[in-house]
C-alpha atoms as a PDB file:
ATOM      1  CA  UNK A   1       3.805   4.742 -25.942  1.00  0.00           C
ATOM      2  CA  UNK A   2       3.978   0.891 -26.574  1.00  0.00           C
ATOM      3  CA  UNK A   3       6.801  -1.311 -24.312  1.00  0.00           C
ATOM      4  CA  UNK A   4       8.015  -4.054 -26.347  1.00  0.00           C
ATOM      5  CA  UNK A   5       7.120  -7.458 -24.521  1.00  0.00           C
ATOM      6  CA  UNK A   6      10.715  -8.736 -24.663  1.00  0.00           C
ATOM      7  CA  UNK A   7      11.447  -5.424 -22.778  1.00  0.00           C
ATOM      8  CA  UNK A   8       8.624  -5.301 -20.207  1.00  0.00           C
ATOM      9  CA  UNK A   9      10.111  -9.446 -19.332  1.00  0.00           C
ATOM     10  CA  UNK A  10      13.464  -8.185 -18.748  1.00  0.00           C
ATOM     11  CA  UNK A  11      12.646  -5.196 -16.690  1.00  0.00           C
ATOM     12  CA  UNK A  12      10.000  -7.375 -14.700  1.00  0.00           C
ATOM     13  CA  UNK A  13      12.910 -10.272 -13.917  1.00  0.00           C
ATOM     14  CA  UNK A  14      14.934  -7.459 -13.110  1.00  0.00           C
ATOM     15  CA  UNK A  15      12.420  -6.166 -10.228  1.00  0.00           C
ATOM     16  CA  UNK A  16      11.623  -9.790  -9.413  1.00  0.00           C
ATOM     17  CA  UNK A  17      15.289 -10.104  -8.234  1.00  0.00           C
ATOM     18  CA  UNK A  18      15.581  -7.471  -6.356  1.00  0.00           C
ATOM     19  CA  UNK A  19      17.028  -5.011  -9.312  1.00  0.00           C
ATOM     20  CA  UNK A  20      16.400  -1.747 -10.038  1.00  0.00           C
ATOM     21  CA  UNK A  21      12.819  -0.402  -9.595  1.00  0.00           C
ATOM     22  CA  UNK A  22      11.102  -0.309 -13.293  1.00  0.00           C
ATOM     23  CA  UNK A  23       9.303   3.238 -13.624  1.00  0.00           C
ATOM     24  CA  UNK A  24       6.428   3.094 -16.198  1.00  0.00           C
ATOM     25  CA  UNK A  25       3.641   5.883 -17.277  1.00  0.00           C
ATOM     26  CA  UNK A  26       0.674   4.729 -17.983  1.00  0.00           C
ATOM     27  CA  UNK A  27      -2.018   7.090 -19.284  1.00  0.00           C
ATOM     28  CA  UNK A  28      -2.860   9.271 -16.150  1.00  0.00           C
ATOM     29  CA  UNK A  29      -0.728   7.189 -13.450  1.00  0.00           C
ATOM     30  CA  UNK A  30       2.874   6.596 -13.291  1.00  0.00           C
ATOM     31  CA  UNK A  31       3.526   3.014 -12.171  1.00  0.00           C
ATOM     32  CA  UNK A  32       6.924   2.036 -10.228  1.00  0.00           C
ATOM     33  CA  UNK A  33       7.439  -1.707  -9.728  1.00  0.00           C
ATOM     34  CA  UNK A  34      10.408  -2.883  -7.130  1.00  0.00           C
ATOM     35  CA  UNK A  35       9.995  -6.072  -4.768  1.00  0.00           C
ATOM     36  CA  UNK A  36       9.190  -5.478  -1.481  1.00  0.00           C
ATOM     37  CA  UNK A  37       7.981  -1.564  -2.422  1.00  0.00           C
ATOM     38  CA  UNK A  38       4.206  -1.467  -0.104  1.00  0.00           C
ATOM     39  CA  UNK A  39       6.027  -4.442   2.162  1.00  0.00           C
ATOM     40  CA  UNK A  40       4.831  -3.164   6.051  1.00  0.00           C
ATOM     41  CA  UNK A  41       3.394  -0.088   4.127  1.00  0.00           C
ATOM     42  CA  UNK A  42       2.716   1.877   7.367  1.00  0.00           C
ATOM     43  CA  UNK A  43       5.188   0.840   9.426  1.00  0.00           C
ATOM     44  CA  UNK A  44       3.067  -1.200  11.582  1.00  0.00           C
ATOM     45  CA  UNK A  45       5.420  -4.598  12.445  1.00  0.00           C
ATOM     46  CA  UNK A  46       4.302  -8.273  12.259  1.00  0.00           C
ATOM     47  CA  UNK A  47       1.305  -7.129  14.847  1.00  0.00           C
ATOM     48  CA  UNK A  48      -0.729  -4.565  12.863  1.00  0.00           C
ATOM     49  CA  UNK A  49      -3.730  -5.142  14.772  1.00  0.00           C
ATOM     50  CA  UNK A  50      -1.872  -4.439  18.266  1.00  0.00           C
ATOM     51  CA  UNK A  51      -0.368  -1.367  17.189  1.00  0.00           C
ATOM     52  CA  UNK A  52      -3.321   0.131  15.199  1.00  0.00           C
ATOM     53  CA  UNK A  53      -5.413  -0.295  18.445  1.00  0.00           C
ATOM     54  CA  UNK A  54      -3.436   0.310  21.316  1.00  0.00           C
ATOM     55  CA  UNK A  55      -0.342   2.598  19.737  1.00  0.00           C
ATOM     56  CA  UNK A  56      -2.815   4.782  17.649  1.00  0.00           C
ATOM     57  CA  UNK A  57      -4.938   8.343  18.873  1.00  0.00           C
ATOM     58  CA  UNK A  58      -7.559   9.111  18.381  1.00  0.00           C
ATOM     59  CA  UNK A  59      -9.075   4.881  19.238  1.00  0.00           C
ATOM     60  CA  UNK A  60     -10.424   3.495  16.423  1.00  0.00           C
ATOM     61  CA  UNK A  61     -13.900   2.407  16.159  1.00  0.00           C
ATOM     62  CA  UNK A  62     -14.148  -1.424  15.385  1.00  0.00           C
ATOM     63  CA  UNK A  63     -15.613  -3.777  13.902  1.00  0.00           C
ATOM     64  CA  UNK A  64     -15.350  -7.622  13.474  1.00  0.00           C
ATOM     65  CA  UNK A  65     -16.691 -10.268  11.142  1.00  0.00           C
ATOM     66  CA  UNK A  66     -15.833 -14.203  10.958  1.00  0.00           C
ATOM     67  CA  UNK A  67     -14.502 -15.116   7.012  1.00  0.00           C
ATOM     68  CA  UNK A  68     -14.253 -18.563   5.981  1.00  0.00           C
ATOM     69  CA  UNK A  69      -9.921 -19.297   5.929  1.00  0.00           C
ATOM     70  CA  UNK A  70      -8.912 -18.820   2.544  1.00  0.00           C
ATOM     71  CA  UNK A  71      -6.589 -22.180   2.668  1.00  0.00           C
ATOM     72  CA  UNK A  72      -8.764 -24.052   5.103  1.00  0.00           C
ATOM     73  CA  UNK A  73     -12.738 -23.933   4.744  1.00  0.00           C
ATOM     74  CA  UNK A  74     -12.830 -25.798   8.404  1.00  0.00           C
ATOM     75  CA  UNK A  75     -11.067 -22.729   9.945  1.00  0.00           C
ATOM     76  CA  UNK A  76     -12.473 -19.243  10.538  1.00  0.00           C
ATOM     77  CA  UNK A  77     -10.266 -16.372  10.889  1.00  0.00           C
ATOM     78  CA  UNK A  78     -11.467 -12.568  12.029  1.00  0.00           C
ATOM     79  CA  UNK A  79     -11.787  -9.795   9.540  1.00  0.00           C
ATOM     80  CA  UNK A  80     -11.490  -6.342  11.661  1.00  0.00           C
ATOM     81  CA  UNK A  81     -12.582  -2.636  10.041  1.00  0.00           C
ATOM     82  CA  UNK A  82     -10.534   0.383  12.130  1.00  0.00           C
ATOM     83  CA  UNK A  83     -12.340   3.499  11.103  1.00  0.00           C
ATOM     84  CA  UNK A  84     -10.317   6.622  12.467  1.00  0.00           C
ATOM     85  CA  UNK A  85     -12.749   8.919  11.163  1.00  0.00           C
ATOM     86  CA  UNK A  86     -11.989   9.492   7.482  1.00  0.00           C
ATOM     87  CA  UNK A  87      -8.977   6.666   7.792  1.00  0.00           C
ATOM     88  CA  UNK A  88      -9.866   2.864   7.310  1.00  0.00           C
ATOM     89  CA  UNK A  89      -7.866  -0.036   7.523  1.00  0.00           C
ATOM     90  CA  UNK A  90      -9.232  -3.777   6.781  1.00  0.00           C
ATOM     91  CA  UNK A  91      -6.881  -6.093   8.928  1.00  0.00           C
ATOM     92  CA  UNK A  92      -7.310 -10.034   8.747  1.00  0.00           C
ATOM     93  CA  UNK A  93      -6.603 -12.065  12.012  1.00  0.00           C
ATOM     94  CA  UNK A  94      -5.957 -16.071  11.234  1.00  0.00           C
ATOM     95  CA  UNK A  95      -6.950 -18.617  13.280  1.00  0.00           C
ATOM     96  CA  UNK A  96      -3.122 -19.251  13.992  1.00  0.00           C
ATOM     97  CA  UNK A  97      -3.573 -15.519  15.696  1.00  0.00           C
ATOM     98  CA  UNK A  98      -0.860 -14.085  12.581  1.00  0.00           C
ATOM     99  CA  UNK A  99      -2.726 -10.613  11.244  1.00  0.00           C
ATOM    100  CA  UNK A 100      -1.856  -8.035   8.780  1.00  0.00           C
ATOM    101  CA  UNK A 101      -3.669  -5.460   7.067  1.00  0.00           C
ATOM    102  CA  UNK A 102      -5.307  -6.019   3.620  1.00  0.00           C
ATOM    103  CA  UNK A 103      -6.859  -2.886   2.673  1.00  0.00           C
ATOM    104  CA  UNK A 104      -6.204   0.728   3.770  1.00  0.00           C
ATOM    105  CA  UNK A 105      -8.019   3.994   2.768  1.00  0.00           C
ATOM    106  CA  UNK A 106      -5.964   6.496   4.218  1.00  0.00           C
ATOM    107  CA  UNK A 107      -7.604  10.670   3.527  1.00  0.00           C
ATOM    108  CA  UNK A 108      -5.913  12.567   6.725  1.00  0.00           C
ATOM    109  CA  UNK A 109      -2.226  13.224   8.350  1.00  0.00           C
ATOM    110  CA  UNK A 110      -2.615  10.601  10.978  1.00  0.00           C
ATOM    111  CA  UNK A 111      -0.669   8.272   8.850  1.00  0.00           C
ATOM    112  CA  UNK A 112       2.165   7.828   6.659  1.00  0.00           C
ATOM    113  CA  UNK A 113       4.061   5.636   4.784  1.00  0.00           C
ATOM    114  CA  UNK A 114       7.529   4.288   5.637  1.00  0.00           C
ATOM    115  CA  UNK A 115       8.526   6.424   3.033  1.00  0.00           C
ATOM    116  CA  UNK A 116       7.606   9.119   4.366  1.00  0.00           C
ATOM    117  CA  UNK A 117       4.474   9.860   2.098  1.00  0.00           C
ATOM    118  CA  UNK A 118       1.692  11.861   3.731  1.00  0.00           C
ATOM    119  CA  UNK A 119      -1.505  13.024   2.414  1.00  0.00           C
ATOM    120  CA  UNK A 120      -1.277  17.018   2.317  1.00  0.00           C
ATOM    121  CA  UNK A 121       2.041  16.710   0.608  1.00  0.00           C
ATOM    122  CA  UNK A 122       2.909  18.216  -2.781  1.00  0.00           C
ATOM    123  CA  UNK A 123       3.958  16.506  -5.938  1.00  0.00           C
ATOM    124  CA  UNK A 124       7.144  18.091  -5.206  1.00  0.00           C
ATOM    125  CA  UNK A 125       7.712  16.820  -1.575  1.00  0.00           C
ATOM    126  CA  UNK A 126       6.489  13.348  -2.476  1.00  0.00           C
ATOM    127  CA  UNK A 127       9.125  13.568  -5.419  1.00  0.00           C
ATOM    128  CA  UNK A 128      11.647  14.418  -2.653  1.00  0.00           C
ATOM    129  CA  UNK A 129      10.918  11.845  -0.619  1.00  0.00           C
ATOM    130  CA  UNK A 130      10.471   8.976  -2.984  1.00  0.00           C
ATOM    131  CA  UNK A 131      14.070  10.215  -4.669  1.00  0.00           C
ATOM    132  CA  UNK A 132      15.731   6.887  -4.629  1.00  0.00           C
ATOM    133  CA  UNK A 133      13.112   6.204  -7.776  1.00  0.00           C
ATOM    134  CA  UNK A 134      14.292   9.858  -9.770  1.00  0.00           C
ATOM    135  CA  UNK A 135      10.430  10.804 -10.784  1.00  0.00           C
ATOM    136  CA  UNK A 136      10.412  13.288 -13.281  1.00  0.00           C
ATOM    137  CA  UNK A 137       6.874  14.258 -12.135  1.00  0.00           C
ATOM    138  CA  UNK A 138       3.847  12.794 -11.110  1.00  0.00           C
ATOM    139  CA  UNK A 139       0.687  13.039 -12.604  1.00  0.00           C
ATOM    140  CA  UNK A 140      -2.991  12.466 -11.191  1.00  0.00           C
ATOM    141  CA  UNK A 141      -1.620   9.200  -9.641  1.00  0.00           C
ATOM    142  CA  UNK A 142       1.592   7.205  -8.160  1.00  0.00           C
ATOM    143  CA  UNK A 143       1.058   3.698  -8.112  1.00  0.00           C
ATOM    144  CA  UNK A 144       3.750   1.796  -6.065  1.00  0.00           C
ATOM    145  CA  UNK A 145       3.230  -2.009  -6.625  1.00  0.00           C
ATOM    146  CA  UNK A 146       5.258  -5.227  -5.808  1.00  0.00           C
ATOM    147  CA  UNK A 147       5.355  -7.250  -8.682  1.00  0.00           C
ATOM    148  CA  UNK A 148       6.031 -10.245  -6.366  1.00  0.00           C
ATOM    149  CA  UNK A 149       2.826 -10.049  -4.397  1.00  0.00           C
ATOM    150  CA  UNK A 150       0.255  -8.124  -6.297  1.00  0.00           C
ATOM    151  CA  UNK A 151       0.344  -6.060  -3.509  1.00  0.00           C
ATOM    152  CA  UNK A 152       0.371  -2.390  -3.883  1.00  0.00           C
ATOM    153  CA  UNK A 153      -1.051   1.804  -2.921  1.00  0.00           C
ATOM    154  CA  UNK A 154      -2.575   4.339  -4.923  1.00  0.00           C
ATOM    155  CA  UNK A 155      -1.432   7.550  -4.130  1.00  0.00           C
ATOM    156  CA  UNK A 156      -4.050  10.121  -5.599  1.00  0.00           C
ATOM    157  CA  UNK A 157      -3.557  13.822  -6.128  1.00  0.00           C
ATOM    158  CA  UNK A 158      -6.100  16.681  -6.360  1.00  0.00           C
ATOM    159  CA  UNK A 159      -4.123  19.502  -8.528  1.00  0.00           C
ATOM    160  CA  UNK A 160      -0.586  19.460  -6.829  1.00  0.00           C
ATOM    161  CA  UNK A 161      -1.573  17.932  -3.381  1.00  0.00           C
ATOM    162  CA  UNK A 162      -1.811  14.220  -2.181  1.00  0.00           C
ATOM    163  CA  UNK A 163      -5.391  13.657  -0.779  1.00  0.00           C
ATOM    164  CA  UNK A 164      -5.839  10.234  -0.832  1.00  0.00           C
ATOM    165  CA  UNK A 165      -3.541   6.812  -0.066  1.00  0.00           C
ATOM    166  CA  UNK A 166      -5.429   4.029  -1.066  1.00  0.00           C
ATOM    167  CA  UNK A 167      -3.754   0.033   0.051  1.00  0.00           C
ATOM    168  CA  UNK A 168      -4.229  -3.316  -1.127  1.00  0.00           C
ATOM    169  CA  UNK A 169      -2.608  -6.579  -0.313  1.00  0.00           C
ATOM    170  CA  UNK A 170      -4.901  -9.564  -1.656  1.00  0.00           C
ATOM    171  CA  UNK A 171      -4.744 -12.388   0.548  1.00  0.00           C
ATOM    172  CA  UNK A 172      -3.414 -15.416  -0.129  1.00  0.00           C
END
């Protein structure tokens, strides 16, 4: 199925300001675009790093790198890896001591969405939960992106069950 490019513009402004959420298949994904849709993605507040390693069980392991600042090549700001066994989250500290997660590979029921979206859910629950978007059905995967930031998940399903939440938020 081919989108007219006039049509794909509109619906695009339309999610850029803060409009109705544009729904899209797209071979074996289905895409929904809406501002602000992966914004705090886990629920984890303007201190990510705090709460994944002091409001989380089981403790993470850690581990922590100096990166060049993306804006600044005379600053250095920390890139951390949280590994809660099968679970992984990337989190950037800046020099300024702001942090927020970047990547997240998420395979077990420690964590959800602020949706509501947990791996070991069916298409059916995660239909349910995600309502406010009316998905017909999902197929092998449920992209939710921002078209805003570029930032966005993956939600991948094995037959009818979610097994995998996959997050990125490029950094700017």
């Amino acid at each position: 199925m081919k989108t007219h490019p006039l049509l794909m513009l509109m619906l695009l402004a339309q999610t850029a300001f803060g409009q109705a959420a544009v729904v899209q298949p797209k071979g074996d994904s289905l895409v929904v675009l809406e501002k602000d849709i992966v914004t705090d993605l886990f629920a984890l507040g303007t201190t990510p790093l705090q709460h994944l390693t002091q409001g989380t069980q089981p403790k993470p392991a850690i581990e922590k790198q100096p990166v060049r600042n993306l804006h600044d090549n005379t600053r250095i700001d920390t890139a951390f890896r949280l590994a809660f066994d099968k679970d992984i989250f990337i989190a950037l500290k800046s020099f300024d001591g702001s942090n927020k997660v970047i990547h997240a590979d998420v395979e077990s029921t420690l964590f959800s969405t602020r949706h509501g979206v947990r791996v070991g859910m069916t298409k059916d629950e995660v239909t349910k939960t995600l309502a406010v978007y009316k998905l017909a059905s999902i197929p092998k995967y449920l992209v939710l992106r921002d078209p805003a930031t570029s930032h966005y998940v993956i939600l991948y399903f094995k037959g009818d069950v979610l097994v995998f939440v996959e997050y990125f938020a490029p950094a700017r």
